[in-house]
Protein backbone atom coordinates (compact mmCIF):
# COMPACT_ATOMS: atom_id res chain seq x y z
CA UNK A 1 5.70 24.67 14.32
CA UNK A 2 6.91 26.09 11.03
CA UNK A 3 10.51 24.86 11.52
CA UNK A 4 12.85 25.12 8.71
CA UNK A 5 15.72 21.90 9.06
CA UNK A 6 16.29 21.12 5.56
CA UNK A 7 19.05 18.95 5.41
CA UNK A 8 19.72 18.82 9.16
CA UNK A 9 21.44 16.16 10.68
CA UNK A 10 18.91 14.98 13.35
CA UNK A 11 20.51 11.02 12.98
CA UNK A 12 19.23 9.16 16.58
CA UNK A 13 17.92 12.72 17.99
CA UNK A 14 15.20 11.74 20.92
CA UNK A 15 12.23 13.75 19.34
CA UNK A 16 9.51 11.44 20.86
CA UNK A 17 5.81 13.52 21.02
CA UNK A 18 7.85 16.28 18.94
CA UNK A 19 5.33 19.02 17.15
CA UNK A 20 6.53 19.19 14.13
CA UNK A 21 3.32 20.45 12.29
CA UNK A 22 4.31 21.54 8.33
CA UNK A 23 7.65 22.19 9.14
CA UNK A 24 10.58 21.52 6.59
CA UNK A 25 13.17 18.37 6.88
CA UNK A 26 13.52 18.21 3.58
CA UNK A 27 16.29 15.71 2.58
CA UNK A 28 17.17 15.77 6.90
CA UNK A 29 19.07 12.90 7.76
CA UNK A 30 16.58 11.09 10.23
CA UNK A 31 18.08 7.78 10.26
CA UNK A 32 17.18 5.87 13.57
CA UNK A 33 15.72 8.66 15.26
CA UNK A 34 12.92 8.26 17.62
CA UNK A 35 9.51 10.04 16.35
CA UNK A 36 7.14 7.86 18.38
CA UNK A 37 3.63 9.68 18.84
CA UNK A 38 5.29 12.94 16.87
CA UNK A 39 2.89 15.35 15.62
CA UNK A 40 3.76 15.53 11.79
CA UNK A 41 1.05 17.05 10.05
CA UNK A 42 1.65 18.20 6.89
CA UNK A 43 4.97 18.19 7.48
CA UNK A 44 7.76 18.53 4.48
CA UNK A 45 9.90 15.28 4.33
CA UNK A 46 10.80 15.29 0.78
CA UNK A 47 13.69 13.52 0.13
CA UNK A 48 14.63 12.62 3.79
CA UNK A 49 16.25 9.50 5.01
CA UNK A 50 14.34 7.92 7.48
CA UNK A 51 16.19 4.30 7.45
CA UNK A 52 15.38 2.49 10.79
CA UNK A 53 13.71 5.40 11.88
CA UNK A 54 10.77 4.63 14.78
CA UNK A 55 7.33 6.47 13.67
CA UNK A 56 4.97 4.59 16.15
CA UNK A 57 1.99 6.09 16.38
CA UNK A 58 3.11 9.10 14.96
CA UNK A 59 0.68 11.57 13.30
CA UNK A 60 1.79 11.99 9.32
CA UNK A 61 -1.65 13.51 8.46
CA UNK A 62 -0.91 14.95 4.75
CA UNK A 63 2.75 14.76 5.45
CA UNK A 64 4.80 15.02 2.25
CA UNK A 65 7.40 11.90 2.23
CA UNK A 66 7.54 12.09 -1.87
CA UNK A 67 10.99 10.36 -2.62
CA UNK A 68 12.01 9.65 1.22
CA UNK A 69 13.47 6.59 2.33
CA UNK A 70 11.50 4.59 5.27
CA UNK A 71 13.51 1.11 4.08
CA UNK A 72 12.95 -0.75 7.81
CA UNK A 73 11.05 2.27 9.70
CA UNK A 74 8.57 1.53 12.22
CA UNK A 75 5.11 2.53 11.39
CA UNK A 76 2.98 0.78 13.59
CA UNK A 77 -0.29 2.72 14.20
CA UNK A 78 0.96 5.49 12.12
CA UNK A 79 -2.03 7.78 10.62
CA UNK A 80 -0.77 8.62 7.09
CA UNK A 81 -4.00 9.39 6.30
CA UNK A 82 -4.12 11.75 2.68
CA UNK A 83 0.15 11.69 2.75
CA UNK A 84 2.21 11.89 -0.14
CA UNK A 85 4.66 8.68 -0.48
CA UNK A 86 4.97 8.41 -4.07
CA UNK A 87 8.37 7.05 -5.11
CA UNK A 88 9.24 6.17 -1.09
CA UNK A 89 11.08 3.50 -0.38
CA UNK A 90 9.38 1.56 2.33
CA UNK A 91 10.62 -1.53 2.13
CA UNK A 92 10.78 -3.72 5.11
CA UNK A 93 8.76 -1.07 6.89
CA UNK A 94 6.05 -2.01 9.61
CA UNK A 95 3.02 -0.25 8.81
CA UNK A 96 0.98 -2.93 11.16
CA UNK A 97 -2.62 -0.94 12.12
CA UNK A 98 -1.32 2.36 10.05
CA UNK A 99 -3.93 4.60 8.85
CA UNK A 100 -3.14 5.13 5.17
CA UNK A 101 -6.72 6.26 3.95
CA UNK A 102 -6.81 8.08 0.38
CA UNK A 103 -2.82 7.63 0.73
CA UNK A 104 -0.54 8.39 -2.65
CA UNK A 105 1.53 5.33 -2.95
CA UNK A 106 2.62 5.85 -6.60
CA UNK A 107 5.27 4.01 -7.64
CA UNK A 108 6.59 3.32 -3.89
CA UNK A 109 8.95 0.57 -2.87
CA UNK A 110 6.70 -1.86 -0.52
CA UNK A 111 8.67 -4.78 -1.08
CA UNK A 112 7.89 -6.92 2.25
CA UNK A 113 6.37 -3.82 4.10
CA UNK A 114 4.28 -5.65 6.65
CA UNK A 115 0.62 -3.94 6.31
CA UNK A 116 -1.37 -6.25 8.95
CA UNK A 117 -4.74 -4.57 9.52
CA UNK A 118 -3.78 -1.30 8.08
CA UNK A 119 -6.32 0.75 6.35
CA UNK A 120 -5.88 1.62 2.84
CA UNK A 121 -9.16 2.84 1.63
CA UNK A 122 -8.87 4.95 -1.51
CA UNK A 123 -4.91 4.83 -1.26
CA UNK A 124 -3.28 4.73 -4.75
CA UNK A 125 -1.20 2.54 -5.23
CA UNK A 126 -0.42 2.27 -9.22
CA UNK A 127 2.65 0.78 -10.07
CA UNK A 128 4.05 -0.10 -6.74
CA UNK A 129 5.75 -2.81 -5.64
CA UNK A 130 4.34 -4.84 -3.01
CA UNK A 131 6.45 -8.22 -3.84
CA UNK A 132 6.23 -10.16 -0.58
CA UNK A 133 4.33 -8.05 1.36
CA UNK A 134 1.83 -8.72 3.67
CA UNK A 135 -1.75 -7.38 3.80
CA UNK A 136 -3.52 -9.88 5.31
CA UNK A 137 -6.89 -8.41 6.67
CA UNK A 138 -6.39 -4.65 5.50
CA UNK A 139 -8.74 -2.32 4.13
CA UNK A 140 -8.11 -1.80 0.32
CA UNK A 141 -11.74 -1.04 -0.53
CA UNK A 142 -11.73 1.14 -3.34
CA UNK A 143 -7.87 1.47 -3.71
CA UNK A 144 -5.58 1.80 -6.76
CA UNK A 145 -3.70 -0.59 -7.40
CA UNK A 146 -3.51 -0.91 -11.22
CA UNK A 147 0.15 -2.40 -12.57
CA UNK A 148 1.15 -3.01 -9.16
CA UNK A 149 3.49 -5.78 -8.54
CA UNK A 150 1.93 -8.34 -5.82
CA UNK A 151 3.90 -11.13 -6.78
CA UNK A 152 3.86 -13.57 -3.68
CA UNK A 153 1.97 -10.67 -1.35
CA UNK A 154 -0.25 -12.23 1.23
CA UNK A 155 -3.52 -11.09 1.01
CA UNK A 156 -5.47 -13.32 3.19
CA UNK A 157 -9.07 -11.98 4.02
CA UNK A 158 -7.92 -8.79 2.82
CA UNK A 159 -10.78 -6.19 1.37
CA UNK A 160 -10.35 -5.56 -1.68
CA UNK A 161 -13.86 -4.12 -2.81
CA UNK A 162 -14.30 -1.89 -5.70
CA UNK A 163 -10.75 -1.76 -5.78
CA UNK A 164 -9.05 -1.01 -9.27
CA UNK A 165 -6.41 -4.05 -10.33
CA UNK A 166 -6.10 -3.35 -14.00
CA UNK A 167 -2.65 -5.13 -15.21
CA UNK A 168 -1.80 -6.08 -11.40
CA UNK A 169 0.41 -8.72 -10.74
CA UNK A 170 -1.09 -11.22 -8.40
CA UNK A 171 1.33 -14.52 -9.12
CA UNK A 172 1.29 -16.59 -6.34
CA UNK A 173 -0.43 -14.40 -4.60
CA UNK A 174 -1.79 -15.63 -1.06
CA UNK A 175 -5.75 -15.36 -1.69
CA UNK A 176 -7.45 -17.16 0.95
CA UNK A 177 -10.61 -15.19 1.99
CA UNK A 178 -9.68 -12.53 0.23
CA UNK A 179 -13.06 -9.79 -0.72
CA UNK A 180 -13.02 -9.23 -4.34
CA UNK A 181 -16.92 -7.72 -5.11
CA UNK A 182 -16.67 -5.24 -7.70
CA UNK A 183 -12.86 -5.15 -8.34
CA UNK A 184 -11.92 -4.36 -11.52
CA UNK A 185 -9.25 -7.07 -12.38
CA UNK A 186 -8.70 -6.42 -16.52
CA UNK A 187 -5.56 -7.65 -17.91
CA UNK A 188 -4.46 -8.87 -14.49
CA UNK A 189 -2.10 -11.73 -13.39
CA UNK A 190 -3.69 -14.35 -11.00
CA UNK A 191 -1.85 -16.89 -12.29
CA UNK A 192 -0.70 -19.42 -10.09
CA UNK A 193 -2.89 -18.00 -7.29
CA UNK A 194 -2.82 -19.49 -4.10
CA UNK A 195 -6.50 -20.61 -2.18
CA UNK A 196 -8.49 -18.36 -5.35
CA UNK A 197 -11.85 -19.60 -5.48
CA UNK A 198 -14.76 -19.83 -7.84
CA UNK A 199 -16.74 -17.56 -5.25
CA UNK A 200 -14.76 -15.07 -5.03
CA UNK A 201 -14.32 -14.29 -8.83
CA UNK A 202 -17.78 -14.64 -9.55
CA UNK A 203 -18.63 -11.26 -8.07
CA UNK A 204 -15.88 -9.04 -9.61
CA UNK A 205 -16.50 -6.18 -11.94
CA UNK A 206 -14.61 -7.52 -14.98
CA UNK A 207 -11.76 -10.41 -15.64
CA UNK A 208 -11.72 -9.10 -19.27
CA UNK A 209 -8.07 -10.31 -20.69
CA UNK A 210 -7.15 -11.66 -17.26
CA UNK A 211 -4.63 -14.70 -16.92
CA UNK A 212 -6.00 -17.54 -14.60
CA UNK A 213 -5.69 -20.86 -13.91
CA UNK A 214 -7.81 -23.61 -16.73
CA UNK A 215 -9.56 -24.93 -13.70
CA UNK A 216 -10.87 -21.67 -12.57
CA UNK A 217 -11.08 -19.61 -16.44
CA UNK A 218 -13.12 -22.42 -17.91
CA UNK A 219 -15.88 -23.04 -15.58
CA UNK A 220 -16.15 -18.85 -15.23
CA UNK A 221 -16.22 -18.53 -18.70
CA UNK A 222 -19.43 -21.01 -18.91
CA UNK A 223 -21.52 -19.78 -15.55
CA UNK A 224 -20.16 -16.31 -15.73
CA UNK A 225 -19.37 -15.08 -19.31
CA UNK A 226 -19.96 -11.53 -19.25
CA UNK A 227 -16.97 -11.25 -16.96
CA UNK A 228 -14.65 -11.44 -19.88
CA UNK A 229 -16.34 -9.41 -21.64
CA UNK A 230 -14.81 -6.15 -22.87
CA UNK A 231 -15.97 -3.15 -20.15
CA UNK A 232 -17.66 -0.80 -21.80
CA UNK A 233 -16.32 2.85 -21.45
């Protein structure tokens, strides 16, 4: 359905199940509608308001969101897989389960965005912040993640393989469990870390000009000391 609603008001409309393949709400005003199980593939949201809005289960395969504002949506189940959210305000948003595979997360507002279980493989999620979010047990192999700000984010048992960190922000991070092997954690922040273990450092890619704690930098530096060494290019 190549509908063209830019700027429509569609505030509370009933559009559960809707096909709404690559059609155009550009800046729509979506706030608190109901898009459960919608079909929104590749669909133009640019700029829309989706405050509130319900997206459960809803199908956002390659959607464009760039700039639109999910503050408090439900996004349970969601499959965002290959979508565009860069710059999106999601914060408060329930992304419990979502698929968010190869994702662009740029610079998005995740600020306690509750992503449970989700699945963030390959997502890229440079400069974001995730303050207070929660990502216990997701899939962040091989995601982006370099300057984001995970300040306080709860990343219990969360897998974070391959994944690129580079000047993250990880204070007071919840770390318990958490799969580092092969992350690339350079110039990153895991000061203050909370349940960060000897273990689980041991088998990154690089802690070169990372900020730790004395009591896990110093024994690192003396079992492990190519770690801080400088990658080579």
């Amino acid at each position: 359905m190549d509908a063209h609603l830019e700027g429509a008001n569609l505030r509370g409309a009933k559009l559960e199940g809707a096909h709404l393949l690559e059609a155009h709400l550009e800046r729509a005003d979506l706030i608190d509608a109901y898009l459960s199980k919608a079909l929104l593939i590749n669909t133009h949201l640019e700029g829309a308001d989706l405050i509130e809005a319900n997206l459960d289960g809803a199908n956002l395969r390659g959607a464009n969101l760039q700039g639109a504002n999910l503050q408090g949506a439900d996004l349970r189940g969601a499959n965002l897989q290959g979508a565009n959210l860069r710059g999106t305000n999601l914060q408060g948003a329930n992304l419990q389960g979502a698929n968010l595979q190869v994702a662009n997360l740029e610079e998005a507002n995740l600020e306690n965005a509750n992503f449970r279980g989700s699945n963030l493989q390959e997502a890229n999620l440079r400069g974001a912040d995730i303050f207070y979010s929660d990502l216990t047990e997701a899939n962040l192999q091989g995601a982006n993640l370099q300057e984001a700000d995970l300040i306080e984010a709860k990343l219990e048992r969360a897998k974070l393989e391959g994944a690129k960190l580079e000047g993250a922000d990880l204070f007071k991070a919840h770390l318990e469990g958490t799969i580092f092997r092969g992350a690339q954690l350079s110039n990153a922040n895991l000061k203050g870390s909370i349940n960060l273990s000897l273990d689980q450092l041991s088998i990154v890619k690089t802690l070169y000009n990372a900020k730790l704690n004395e009591e896990l930098e110093i024994p690192l530096r003396e079992k492990y000391p190519a770690l801080f060494e400088e990658p080579k290019k």
